[in-house]
N, C-alpha and C. Protein backbone atom coordinates (compact mmCIF):
# COMPACT_ATOMS: atom_id res chain seq x y z
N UNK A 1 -100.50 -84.80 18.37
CA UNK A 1 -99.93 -86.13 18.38
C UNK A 1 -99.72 -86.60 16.94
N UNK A 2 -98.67 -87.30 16.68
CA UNK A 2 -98.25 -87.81 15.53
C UNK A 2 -99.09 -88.69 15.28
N UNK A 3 -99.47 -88.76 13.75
CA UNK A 3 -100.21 -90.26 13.22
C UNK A 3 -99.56 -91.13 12.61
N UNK A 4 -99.88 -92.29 13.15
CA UNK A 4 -98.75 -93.48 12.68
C UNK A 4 -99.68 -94.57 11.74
N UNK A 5 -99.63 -94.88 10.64
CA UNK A 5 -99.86 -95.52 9.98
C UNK A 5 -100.20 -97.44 10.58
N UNK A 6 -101.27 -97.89 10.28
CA UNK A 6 -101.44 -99.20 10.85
C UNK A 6 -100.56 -100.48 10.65
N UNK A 7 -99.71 -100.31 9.22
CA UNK A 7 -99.01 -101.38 9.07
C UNK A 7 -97.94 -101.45 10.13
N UNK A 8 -97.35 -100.51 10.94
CA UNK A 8 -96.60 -100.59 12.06
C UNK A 8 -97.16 -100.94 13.51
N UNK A 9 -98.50 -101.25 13.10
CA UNK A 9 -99.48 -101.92 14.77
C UNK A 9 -99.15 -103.49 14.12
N UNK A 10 -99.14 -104.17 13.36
CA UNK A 10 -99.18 -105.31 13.18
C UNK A 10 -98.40 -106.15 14.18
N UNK A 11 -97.16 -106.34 14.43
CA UNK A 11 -96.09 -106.45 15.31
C UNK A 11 -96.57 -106.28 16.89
N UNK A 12 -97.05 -105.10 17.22
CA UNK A 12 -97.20 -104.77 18.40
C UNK A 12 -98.93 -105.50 18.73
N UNK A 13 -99.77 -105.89 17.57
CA UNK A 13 -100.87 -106.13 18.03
C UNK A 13 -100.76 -107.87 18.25
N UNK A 14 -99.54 -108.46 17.21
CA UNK A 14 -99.54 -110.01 17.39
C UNK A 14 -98.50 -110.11 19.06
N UNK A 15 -97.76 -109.05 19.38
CA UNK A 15 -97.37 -109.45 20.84
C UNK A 15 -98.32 -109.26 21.91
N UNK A 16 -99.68 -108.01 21.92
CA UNK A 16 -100.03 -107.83 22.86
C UNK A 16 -101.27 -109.47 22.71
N UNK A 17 -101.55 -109.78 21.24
CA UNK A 17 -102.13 -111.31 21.69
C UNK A 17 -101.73 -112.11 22.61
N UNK A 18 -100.50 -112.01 22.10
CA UNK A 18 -99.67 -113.18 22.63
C UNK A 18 -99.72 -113.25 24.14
N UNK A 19 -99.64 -112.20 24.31
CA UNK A 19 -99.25 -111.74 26.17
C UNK A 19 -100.96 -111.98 26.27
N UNK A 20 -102.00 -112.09 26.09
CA UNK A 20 -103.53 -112.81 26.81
C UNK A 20 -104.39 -111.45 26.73
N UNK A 21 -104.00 -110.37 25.68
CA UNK A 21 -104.61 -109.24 25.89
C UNK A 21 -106.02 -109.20 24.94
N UNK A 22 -107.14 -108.26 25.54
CA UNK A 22 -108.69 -108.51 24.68
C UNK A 22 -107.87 -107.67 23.13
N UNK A 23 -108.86 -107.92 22.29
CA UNK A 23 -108.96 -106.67 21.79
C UNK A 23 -109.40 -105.33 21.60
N UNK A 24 -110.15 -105.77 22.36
CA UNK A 24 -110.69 -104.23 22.98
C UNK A 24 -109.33 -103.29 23.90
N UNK A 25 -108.51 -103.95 24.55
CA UNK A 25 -107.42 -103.41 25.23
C UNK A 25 -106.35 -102.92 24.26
N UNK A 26 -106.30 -103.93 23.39
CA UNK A 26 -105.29 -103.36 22.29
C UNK A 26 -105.77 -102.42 21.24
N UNK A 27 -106.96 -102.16 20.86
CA UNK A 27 -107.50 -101.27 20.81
C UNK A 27 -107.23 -99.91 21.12
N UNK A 28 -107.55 -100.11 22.58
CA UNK A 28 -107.22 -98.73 23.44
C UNK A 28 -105.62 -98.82 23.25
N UNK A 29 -104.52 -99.40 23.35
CA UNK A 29 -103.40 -99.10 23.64
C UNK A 29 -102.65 -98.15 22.13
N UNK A 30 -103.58 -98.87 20.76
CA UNK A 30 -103.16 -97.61 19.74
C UNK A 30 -103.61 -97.11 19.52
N UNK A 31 -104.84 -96.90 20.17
CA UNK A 31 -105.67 -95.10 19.96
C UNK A 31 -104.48 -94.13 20.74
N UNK A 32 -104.23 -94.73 22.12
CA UNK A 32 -103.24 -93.89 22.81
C UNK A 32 -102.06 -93.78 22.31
N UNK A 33 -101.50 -94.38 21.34
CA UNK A 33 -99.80 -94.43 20.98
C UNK A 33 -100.16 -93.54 19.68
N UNK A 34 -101.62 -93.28 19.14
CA UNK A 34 -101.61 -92.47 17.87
C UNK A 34 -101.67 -93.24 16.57
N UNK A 35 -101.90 -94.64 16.67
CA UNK A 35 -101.85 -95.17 15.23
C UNK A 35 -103.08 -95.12 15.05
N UNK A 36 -103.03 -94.78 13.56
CA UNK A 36 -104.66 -94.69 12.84
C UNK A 36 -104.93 -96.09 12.51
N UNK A 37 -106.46 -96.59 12.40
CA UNK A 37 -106.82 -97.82 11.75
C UNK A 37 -107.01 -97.95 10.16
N UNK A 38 -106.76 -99.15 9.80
CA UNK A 38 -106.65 -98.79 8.29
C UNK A 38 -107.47 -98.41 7.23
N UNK A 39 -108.23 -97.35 7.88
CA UNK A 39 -109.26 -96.75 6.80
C UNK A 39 -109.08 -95.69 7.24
N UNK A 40 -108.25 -95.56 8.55
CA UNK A 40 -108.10 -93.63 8.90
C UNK A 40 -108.62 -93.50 10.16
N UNK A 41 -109.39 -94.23 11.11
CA UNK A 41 -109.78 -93.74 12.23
C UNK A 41 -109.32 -94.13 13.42
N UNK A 42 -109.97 -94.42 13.97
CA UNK A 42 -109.56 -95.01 15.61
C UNK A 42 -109.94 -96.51 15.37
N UNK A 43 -109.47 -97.01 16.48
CA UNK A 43 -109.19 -98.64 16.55
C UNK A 43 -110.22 -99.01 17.25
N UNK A 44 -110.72 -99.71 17.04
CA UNK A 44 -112.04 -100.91 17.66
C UNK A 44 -111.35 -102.14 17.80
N UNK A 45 -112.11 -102.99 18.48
CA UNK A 45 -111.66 -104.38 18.92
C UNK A 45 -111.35 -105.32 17.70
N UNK A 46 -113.03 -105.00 17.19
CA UNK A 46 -112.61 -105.52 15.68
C UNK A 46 -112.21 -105.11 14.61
N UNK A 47 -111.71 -104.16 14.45
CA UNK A 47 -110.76 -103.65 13.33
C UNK A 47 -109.02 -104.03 14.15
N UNK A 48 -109.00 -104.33 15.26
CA UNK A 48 -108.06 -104.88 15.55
C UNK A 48 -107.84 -106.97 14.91
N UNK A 49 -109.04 -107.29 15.19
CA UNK A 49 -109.21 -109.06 14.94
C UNK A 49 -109.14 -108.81 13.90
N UNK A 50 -109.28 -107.65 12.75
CA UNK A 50 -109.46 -108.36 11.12
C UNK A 50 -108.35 -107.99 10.75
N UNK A 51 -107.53 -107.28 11.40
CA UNK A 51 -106.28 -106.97 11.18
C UNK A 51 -105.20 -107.73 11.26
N UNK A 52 -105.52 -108.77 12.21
CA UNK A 52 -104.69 -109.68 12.44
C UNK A 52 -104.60 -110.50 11.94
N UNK A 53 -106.27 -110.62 11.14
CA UNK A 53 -106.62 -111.91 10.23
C UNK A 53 -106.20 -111.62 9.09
N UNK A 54 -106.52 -110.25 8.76
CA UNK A 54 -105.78 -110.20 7.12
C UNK A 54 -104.06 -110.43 6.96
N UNK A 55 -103.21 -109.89 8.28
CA UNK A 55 -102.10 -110.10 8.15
C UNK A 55 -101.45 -111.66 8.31
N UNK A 56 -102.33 -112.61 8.57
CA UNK A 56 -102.13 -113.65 8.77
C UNK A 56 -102.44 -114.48 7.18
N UNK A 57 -103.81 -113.98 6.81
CA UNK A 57 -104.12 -114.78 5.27
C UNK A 57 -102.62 -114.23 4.39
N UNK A 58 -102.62 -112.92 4.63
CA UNK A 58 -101.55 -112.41 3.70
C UNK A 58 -100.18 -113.21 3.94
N UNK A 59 -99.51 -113.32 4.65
CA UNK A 59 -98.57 -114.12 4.70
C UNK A 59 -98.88 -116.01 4.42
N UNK A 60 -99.92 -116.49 4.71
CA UNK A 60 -100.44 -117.38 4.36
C UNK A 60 -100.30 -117.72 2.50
N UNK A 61 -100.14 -116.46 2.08
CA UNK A 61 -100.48 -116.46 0.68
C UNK A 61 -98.72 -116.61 -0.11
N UNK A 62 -97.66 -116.22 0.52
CA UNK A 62 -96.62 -115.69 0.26
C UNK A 62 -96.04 -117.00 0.38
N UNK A 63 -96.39 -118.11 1.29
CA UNK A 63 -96.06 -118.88 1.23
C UNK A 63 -96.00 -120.35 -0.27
N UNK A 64 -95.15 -120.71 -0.96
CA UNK A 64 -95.73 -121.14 -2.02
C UNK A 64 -95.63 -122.90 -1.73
N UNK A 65 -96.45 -123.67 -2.32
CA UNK A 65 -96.99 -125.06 -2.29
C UNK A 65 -96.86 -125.46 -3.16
N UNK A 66 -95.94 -126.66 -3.87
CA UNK A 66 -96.22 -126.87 -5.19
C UNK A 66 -97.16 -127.82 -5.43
N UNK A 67 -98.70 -128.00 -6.40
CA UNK A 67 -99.57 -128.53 -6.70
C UNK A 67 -98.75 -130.49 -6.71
N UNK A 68 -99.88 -130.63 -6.68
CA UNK A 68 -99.12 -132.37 -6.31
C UNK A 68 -99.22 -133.01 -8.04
N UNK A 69 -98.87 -134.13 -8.30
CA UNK A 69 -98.18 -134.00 -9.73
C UNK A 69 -100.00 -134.87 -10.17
N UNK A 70 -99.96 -134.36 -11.48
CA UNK A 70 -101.77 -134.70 -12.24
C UNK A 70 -101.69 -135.96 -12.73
N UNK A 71 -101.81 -137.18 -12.56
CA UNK A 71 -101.76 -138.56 -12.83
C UNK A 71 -103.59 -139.00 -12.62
N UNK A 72 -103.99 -139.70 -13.81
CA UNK A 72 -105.25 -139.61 -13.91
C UNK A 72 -105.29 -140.76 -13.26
N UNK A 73 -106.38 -141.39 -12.78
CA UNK A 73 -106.52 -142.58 -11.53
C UNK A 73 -106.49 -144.02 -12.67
N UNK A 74 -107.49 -143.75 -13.88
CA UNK A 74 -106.85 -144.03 -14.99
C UNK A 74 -105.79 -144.76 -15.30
N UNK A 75 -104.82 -143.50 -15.44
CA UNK A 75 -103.22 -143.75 -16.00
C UNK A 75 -102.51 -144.40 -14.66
N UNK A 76 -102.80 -144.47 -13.02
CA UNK A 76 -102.20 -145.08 -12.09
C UNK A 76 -102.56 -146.23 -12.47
N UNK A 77 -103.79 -146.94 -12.63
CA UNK A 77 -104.30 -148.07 -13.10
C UNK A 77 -103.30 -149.16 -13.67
N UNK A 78 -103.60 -147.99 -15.17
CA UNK A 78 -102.57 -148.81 -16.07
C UNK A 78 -100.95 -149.15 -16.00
N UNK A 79 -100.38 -147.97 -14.91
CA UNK A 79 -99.12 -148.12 -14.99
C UNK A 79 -98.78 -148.75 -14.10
N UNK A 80 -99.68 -149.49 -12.79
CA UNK A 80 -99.56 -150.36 -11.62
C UNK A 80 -99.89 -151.89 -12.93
N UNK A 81 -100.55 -152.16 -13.63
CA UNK A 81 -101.01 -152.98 -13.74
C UNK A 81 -100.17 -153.57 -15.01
N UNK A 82 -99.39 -152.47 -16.22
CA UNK A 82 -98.07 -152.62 -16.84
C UNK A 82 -97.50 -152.95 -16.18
N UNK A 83 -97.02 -152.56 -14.86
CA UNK A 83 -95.85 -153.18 -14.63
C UNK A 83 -95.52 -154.72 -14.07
N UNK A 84 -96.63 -155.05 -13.59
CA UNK A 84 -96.96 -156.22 -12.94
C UNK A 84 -96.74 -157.71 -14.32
N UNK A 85 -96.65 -156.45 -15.31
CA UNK A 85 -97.13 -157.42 -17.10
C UNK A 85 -95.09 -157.58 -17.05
N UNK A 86 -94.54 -156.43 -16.66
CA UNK A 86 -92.98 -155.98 -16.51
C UNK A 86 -92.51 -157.16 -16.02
N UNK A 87 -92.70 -157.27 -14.75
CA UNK A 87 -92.24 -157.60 -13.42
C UNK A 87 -92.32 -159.29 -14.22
N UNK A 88 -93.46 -159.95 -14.70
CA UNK A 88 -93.69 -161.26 -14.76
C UNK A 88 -93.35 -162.08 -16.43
N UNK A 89 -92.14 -160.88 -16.76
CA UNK A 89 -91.30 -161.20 -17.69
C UNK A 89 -92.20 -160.96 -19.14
N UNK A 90 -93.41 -160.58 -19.53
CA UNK A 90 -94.28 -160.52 -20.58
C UNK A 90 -94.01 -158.45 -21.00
N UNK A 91 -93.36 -158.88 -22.39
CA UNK A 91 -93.93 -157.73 -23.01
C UNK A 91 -95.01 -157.19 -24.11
N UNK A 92 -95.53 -157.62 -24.05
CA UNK A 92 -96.66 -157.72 -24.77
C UNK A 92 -98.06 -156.66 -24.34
N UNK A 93 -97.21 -155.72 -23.94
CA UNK A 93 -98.88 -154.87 -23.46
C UNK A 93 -99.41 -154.39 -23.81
N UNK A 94 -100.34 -154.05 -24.31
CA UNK A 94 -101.80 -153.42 -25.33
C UNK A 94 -101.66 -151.75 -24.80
N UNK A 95 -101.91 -151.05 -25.82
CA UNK A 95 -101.93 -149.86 -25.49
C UNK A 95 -102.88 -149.57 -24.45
N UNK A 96 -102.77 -148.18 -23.89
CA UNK A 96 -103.77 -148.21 -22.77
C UNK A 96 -105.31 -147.08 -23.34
N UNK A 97 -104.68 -146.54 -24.16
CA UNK A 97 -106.21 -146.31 -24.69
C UNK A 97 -107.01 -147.07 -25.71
N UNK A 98 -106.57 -148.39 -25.33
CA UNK A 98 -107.78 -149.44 -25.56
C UNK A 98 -108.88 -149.47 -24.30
N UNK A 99 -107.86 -149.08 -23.36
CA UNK A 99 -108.92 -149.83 -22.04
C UNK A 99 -109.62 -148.37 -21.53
N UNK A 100 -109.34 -147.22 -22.25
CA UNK A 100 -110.33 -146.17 -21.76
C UNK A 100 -111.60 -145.84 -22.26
């Protein structure tokens, strides 16, 4: 029997989830189709769950987020409280690292 490499169970192991299957069943279904687990052997239940989990963090990771913008609570302070100096026609505002 041919050996098939695990990155090609990924696919077939997130449908047989899907469909309500153990892992212990999916397990058995690529010992029988011939895919090796990813260290080389036969498939267990849980070398099936961490498989799914690593392919899940991994794409998790690929995804990118951009960090939210660094405004010190500080500098919100001062620039809510400038403007209010704005707004009520006064320019006259003191630097703000007086008040730190």
């Amino acid at each position: 029997m041919e050996k098939r490499m695990a990155g090609g169970a990924i696919g077939l192991i997130a449908a047989r989830r899907a469909d309500g299957h153990s892992y212990h069943a999916i397990a058995g279904e690529l010992n029988e189709r011939g895919y090796t687990a990813p260290r080389g052997g036969r498939w267990f239940g849980t070398s099936v769950r961490q498989t799914l989990i690593n392919s899940a963090n991994n794409a998790a990771r690929k995804v990118k987020i951009p960090p939210p913008p660094v405004v010190s609570p500080d500098q919100a302070l001062f620039d809510a409280w400038h403007a209010n100096l704005i707004s009520a026609g006064t320019n006259a505002a003191p630097d703000h690292d007086q008040y730190l």
